[in-house]
N, C-alpha and C. Protein backbone atom coordinates (compact mmCIF):
# COMPACT_ATOMS: atom_id res chain seq x y z
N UNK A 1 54.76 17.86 67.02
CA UNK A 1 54.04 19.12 66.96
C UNK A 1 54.94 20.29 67.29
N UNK A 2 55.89 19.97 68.44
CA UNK A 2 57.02 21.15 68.47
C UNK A 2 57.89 21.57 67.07
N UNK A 3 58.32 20.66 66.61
CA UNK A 3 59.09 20.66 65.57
C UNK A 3 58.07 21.37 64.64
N UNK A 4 57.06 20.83 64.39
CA UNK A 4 56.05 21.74 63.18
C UNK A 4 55.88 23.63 63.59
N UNK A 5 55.59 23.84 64.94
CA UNK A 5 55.64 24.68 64.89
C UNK A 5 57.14 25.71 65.01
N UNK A 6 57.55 24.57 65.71
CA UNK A 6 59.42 25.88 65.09
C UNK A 6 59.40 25.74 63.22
N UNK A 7 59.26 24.73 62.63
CA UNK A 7 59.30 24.97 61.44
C UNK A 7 58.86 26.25 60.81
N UNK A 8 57.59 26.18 61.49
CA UNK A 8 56.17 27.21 60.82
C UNK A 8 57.22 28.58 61.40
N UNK A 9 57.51 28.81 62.46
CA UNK A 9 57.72 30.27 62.80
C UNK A 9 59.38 30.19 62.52
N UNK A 10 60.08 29.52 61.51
CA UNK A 10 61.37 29.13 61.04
C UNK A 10 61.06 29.87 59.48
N UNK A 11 59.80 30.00 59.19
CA UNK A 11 59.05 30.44 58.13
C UNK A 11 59.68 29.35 56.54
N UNK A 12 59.52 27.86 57.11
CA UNK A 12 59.66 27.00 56.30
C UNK A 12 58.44 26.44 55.34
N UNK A 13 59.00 26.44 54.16
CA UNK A 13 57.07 26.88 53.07
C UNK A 13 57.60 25.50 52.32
N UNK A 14 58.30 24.77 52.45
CA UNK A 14 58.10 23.44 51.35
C UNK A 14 57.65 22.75 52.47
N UNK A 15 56.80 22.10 51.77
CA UNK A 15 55.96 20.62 52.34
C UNK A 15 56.81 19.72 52.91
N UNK A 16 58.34 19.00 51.85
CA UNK A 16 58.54 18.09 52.52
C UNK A 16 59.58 18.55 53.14
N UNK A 17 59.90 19.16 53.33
CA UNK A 17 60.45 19.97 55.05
C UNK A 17 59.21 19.74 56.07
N UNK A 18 58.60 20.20 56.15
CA UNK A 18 57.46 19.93 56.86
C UNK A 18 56.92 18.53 57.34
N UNK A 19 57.34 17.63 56.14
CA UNK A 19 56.81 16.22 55.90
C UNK A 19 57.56 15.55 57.21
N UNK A 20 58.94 15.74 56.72
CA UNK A 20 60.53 15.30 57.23
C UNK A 20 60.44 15.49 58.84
N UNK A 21 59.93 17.12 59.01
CA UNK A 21 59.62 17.55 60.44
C UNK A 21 59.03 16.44 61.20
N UNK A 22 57.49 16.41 60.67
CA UNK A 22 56.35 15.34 61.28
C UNK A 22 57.35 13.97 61.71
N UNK A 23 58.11 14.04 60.60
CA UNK A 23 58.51 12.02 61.02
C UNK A 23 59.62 12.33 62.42
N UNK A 24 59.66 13.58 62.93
CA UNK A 24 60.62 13.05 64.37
C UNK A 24 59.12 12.73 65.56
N UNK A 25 57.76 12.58 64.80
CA UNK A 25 56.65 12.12 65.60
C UNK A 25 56.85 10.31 65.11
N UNK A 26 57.65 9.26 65.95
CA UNK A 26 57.90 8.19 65.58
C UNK A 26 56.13 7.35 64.89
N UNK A 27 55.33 7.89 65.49
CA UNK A 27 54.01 7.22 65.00
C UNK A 27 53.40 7.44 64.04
N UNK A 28 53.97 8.76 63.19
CA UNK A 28 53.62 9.31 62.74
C UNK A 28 53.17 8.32 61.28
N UNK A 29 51.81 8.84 60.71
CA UNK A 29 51.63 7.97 59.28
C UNK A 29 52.20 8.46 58.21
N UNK A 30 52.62 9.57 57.98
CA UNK A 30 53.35 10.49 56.80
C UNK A 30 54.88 10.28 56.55
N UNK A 31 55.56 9.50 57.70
CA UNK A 31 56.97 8.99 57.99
C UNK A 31 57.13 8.02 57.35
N UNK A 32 57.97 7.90 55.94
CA UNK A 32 58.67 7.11 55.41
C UNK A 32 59.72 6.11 55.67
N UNK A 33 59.59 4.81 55.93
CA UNK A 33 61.00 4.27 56.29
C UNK A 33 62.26 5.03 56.08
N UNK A 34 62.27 5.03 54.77
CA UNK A 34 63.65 6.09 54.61
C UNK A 34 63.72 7.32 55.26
N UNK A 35 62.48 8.27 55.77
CA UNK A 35 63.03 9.34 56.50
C UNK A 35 63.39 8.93 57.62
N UNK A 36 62.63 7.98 58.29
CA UNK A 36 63.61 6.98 59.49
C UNK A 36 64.64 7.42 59.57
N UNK A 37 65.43 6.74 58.28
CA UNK A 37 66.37 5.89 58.64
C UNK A 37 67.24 7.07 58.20
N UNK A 38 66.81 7.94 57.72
CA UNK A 38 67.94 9.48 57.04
C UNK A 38 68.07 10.38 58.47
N UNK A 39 66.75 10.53 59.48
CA UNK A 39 66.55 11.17 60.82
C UNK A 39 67.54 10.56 61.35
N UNK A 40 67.46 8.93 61.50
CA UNK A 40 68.18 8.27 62.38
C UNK A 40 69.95 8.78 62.15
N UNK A 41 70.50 8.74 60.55
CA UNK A 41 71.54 8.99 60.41
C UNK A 41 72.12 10.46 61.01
N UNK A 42 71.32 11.20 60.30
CA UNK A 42 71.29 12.61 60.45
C UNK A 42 72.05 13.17 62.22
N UNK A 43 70.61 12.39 63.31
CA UNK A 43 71.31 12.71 64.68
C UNK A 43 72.57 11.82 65.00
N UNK A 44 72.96 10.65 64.67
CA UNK A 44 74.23 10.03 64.96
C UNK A 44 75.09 11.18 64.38
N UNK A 45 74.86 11.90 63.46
CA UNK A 45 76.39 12.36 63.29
C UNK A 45 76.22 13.99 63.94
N UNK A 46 75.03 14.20 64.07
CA UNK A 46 75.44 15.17 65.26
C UNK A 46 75.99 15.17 66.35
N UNK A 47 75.11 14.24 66.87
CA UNK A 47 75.97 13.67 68.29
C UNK A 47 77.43 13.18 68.38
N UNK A 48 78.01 12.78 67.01
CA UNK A 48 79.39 12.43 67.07
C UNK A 48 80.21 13.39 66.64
N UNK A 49 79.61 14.41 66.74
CA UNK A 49 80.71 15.69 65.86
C UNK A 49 81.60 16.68 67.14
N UNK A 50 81.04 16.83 68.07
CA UNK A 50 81.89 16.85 69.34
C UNK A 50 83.01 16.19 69.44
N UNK A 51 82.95 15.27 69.40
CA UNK A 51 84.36 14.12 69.30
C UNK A 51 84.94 13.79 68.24
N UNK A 52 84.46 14.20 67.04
CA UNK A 52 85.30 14.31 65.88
C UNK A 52 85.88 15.54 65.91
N UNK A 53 85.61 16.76 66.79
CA UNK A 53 86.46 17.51 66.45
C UNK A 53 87.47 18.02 67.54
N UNK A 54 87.41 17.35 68.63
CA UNK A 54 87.72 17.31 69.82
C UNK A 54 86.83 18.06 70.82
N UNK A 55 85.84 18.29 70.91
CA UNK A 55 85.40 18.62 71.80
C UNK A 55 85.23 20.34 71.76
N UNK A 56 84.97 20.68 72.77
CA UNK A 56 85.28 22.29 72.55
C UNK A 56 86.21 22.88 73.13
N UNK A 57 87.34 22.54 72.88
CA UNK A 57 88.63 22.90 73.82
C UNK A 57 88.65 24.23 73.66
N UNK A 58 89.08 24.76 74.29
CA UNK A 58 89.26 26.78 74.46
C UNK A 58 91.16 26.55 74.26
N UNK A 59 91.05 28.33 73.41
CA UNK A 59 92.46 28.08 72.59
C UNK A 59 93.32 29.07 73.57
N UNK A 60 94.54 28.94 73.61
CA UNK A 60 95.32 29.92 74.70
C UNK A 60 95.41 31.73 73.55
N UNK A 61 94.53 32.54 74.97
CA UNK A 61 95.05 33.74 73.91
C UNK A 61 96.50 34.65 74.67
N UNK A 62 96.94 35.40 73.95
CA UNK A 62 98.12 35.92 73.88
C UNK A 62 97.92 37.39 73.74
N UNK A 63 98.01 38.15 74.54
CA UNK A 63 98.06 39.38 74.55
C UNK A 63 99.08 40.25 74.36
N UNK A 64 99.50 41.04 73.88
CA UNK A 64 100.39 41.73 74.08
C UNK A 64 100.19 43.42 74.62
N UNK A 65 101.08 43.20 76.07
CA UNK A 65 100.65 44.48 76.95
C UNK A 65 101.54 45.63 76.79
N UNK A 66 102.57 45.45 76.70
CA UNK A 66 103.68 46.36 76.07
C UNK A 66 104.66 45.70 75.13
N UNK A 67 105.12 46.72 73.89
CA UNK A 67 105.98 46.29 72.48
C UNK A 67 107.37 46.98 73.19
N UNK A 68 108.34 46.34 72.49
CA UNK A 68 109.43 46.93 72.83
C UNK A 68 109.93 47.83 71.07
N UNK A 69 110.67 48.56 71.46
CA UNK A 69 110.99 49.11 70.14
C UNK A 69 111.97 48.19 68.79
N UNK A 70 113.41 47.76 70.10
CA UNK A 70 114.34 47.09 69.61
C UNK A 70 114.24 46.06 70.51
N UNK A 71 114.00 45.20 69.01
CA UNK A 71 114.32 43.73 69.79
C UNK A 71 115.48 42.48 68.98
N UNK A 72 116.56 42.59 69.02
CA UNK A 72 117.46 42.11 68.56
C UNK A 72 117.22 40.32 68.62
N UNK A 73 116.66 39.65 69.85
CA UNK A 73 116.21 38.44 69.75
C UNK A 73 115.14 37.98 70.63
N UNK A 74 114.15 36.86 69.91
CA UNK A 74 112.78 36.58 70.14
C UNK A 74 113.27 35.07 70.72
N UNK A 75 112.22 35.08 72.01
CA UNK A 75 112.49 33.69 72.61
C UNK A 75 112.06 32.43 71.59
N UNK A 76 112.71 31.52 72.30
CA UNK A 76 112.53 30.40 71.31
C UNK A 76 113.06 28.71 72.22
N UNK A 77 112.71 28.07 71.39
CA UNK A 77 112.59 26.94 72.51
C UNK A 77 113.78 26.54 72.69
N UNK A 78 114.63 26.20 74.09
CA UNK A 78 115.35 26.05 74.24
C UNK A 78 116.00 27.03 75.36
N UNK A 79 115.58 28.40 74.62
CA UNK A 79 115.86 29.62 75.54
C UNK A 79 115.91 29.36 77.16
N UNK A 80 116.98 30.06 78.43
CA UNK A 80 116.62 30.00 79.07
C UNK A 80 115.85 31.33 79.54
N UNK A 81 114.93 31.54 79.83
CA UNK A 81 114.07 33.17 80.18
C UNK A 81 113.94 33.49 81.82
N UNK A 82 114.16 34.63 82.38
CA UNK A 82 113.95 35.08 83.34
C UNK A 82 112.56 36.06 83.06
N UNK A 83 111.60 35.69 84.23
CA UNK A 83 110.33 36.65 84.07
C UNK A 83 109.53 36.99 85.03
N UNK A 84 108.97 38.06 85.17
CA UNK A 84 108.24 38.48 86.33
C UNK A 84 106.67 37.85 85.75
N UNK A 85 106.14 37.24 86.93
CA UNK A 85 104.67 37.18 86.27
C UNK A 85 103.55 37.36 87.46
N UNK A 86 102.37 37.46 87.48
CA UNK A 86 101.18 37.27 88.32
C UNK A 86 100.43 36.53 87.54
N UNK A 87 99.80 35.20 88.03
CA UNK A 87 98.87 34.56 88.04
C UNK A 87 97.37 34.94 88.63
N UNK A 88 96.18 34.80 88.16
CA UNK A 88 95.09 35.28 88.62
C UNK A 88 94.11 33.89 88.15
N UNK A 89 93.37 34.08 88.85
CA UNK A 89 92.02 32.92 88.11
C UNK A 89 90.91 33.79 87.66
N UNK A 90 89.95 33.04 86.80
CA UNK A 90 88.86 34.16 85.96
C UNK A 90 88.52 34.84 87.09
N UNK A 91 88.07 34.75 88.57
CA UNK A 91 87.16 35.75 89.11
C UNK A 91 88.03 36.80 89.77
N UNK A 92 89.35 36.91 89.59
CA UNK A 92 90.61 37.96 90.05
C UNK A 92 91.53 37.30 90.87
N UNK A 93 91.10 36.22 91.48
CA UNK A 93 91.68 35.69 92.99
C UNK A 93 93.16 35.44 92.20
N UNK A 94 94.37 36.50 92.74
CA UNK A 94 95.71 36.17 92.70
C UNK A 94 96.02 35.33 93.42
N UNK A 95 96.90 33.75 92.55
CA UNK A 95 97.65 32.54 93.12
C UNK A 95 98.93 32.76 93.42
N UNK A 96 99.57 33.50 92.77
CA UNK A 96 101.26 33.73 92.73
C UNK A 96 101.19 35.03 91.99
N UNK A 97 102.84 35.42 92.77
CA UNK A 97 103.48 36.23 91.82
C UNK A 97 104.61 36.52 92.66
N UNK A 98 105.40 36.83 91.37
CA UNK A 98 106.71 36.80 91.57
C UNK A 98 107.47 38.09 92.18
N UNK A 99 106.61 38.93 91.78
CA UNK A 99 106.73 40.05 91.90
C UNK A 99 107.01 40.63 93.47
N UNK A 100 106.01 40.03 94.35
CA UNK A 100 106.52 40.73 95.83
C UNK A 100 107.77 39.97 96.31
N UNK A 101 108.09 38.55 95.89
CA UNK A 101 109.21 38.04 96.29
C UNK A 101 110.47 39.11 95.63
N UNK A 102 110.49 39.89 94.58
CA UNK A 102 111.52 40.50 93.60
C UNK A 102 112.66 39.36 93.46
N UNK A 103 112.34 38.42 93.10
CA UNK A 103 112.56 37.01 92.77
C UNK A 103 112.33 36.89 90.90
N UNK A 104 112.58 37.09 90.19
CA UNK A 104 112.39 36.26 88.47
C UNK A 104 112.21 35.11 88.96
N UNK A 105 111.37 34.75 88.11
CA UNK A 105 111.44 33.10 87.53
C UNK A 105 112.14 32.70 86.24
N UNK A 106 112.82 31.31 86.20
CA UNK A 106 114.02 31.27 85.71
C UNK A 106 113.31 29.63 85.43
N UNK A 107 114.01 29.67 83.64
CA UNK A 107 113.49 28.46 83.25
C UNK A 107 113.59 28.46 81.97
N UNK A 108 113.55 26.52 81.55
CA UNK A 108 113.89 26.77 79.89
C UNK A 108 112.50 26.85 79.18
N UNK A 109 112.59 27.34 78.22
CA UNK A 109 111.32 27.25 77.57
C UNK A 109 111.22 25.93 76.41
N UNK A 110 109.87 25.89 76.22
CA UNK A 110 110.20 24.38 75.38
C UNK A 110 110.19 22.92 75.48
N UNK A 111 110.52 22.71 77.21
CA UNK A 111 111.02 22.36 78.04
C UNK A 111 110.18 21.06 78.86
N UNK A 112 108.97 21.62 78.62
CA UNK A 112 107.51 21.41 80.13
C UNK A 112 107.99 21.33 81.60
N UNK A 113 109.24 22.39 81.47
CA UNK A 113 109.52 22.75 82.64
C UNK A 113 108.26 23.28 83.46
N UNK A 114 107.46 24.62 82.80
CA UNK A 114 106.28 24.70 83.05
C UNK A 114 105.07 24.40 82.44
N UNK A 115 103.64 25.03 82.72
CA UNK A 115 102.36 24.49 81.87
C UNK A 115 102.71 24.99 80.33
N UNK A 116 102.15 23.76 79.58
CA UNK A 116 101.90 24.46 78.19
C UNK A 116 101.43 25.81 77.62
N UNK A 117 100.66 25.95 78.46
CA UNK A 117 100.42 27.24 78.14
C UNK A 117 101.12 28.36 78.28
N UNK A 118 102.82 28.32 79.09
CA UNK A 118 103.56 29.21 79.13
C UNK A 118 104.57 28.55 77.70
N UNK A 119 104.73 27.68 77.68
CA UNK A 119 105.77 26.59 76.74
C UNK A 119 105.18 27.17 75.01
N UNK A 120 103.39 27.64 75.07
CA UNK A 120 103.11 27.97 73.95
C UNK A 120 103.11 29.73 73.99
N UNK A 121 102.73 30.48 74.88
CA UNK A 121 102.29 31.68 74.96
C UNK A 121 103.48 32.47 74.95
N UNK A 122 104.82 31.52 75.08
CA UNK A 122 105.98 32.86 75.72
C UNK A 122 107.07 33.02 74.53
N UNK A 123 106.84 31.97 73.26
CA UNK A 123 107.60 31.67 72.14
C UNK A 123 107.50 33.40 71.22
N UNK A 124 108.68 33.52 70.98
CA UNK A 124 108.48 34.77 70.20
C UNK A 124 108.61 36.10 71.20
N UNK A 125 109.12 36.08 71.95
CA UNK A 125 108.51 37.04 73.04
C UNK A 125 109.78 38.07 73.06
N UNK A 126 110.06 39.69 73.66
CA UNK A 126 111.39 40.63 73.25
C UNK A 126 111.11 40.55 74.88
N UNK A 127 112.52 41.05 75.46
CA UNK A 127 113.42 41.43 76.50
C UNK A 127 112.70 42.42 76.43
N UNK A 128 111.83 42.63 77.59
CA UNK A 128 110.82 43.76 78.20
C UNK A 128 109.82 43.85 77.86
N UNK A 129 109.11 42.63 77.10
CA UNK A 129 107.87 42.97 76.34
C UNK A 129 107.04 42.46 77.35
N UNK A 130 105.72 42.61 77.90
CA UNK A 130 104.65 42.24 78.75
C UNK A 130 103.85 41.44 78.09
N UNK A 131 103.14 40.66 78.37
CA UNK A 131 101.78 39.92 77.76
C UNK A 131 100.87 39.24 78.72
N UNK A 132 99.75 39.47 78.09
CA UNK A 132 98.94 38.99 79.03
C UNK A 132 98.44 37.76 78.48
N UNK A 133 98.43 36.45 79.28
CA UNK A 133 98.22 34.73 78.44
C UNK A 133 96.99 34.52 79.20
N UNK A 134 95.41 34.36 78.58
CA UNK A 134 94.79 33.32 79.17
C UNK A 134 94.65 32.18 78.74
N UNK A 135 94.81 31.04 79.69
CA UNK A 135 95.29 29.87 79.27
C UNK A 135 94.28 28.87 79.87
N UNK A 136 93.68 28.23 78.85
CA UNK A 136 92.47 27.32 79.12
C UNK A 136 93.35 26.09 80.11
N UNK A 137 92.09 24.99 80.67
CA UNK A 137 92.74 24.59 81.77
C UNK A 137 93.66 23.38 81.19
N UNK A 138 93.27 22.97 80.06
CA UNK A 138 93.79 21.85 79.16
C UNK A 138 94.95 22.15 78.89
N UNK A 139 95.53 23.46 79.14
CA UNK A 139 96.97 24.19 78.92
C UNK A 139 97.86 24.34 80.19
N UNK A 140 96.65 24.51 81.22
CA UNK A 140 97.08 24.74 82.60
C UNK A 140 97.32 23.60 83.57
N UNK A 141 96.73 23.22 84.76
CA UNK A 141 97.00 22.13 85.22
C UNK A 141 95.91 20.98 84.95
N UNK A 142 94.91 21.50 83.84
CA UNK A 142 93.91 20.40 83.87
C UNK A 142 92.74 20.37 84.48
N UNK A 143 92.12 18.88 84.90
CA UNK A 143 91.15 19.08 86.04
C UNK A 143 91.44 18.40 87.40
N UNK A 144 92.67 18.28 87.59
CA UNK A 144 93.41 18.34 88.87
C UNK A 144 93.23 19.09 89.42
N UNK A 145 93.64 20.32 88.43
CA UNK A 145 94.22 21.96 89.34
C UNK A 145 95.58 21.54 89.93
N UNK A 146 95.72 22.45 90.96
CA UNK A 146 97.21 22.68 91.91
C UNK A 146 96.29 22.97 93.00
N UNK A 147 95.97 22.04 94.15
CA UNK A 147 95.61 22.50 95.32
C UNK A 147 96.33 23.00 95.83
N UNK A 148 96.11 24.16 97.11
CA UNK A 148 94.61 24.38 97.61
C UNK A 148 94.09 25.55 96.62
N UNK A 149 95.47 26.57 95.89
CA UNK A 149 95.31 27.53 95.30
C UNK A 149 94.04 27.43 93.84
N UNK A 150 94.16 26.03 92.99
CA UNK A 150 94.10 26.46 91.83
C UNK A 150 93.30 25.31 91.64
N UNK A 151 91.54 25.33 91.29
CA UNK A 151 90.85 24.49 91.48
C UNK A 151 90.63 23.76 89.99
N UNK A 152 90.37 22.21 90.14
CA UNK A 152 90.32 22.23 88.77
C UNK A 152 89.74 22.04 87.30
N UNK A 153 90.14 22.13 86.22
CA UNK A 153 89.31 22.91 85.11
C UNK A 153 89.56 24.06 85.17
N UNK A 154 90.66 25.00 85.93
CA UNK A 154 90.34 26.61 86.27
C UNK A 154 91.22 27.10 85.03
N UNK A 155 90.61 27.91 84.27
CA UNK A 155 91.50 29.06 83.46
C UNK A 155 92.35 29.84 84.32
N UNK A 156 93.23 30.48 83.79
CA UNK A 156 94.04 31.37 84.50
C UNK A 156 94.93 32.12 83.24
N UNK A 157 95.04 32.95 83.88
CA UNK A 157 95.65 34.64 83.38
C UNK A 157 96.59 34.83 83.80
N UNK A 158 97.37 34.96 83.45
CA UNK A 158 98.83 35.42 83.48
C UNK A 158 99.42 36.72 82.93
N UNK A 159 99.61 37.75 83.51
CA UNK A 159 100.41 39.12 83.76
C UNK A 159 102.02 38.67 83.67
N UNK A 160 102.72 38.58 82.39
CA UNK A 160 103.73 38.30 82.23
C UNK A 160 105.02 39.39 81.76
N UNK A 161 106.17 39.74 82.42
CA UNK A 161 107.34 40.30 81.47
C UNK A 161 108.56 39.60 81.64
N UNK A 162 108.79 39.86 80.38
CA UNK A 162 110.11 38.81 79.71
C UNK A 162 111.52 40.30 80.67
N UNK A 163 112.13 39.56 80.79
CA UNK A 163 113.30 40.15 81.83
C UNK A 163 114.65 39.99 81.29
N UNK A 164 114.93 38.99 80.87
CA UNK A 164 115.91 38.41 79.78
C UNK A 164 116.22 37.18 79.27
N UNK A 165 116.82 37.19 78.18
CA UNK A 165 116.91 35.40 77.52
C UNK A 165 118.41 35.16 77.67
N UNK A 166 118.18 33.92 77.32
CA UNK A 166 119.65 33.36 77.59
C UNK A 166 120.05 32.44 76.52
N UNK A 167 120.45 32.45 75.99
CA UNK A 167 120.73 31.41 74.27
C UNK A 167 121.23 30.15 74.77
N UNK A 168 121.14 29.08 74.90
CA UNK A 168 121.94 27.91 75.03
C UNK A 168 123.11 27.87 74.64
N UNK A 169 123.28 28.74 73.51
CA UNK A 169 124.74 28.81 72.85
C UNK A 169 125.44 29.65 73.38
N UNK A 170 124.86 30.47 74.33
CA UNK A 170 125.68 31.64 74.71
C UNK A 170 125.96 31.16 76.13
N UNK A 171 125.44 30.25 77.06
CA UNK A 171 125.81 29.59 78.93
C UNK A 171 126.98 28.92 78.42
């Protein structure tokens, strides 16, 4: 009877729409074996379409906070990069940053020196350019986290500038 009336105010006018509706009433006398067995198919592959497509993973976005004018070369894997960054979690709470140490962070890219989500977010990047990465947790540490700071499943944001690259060919 639920189903009939979302139908009705779905403003569905063929009958056997209507018919089809009735048969998720299993007792129903108007239910055809075959709509059975088409209902029955119908929700298996809803229910399996989550996992056919992986799930609902959240994608890393990439901001860009400041452009540089000239940029003679774009990071790339392998690169070694020096960078200032702040880490934040969705509700603001800052985990790190590099910044009050006046410390860079120093590292290859490419690498899984760090999280994927820096390994994907920092590719392409100019000597002084800023970006801002939020990075789902499947990118980040997972559902571990990094205790005590970084709980887990947690997204996190990243306030990033590229400082300088280093070519492998050029150390």
């Amino acid at each position: 009877l639920l189903m009939t009336s979302f139908l009705k105010r779905m403003k569905v006018a063929r009958w056997e729409s209507m018919r089809f509706a009735l048969c998720l009433n299993i007792n129903s006398l108007m239910c055809t074996p075959e709509m059975r067995l088409c209902l029955l198919f119908v929700v298996t592959l809803v229910s399996l379409a989550p996992a056919v497509r992986g799930g609902d993973k959240k994608k890393l976005q990439i901001g860009i906070k400041k452009r540089v004018d000239n940029c003679p070369i774009k990071s790339r894997k392998g690169d070694v990069l020096n960078m200032h960054y702040t880490g934040k979690l969705e509700d603001g709470t800052e985990f790190d940053s590099s910044i009050p140490r006046n410390q860079p962070f120093t590292f290859t890219l490419g690498t899984g020196q760090v999280i994927k989500g820096w390994d994907q977010g920092l590719l392409g990047m100019c000597e002084g350019e800023k970006r801002k990465l939020v990075i789902p947790s499947e990118l980040g540490y997972g559902d571990r986290g990094a205790p005590p700071k970084i709980p887990g499943g947690a997204t996190l944001i990243f306030e990033v500038e590229l400082l300088g690259i280093e070519r492998r060919s050029d150390l």
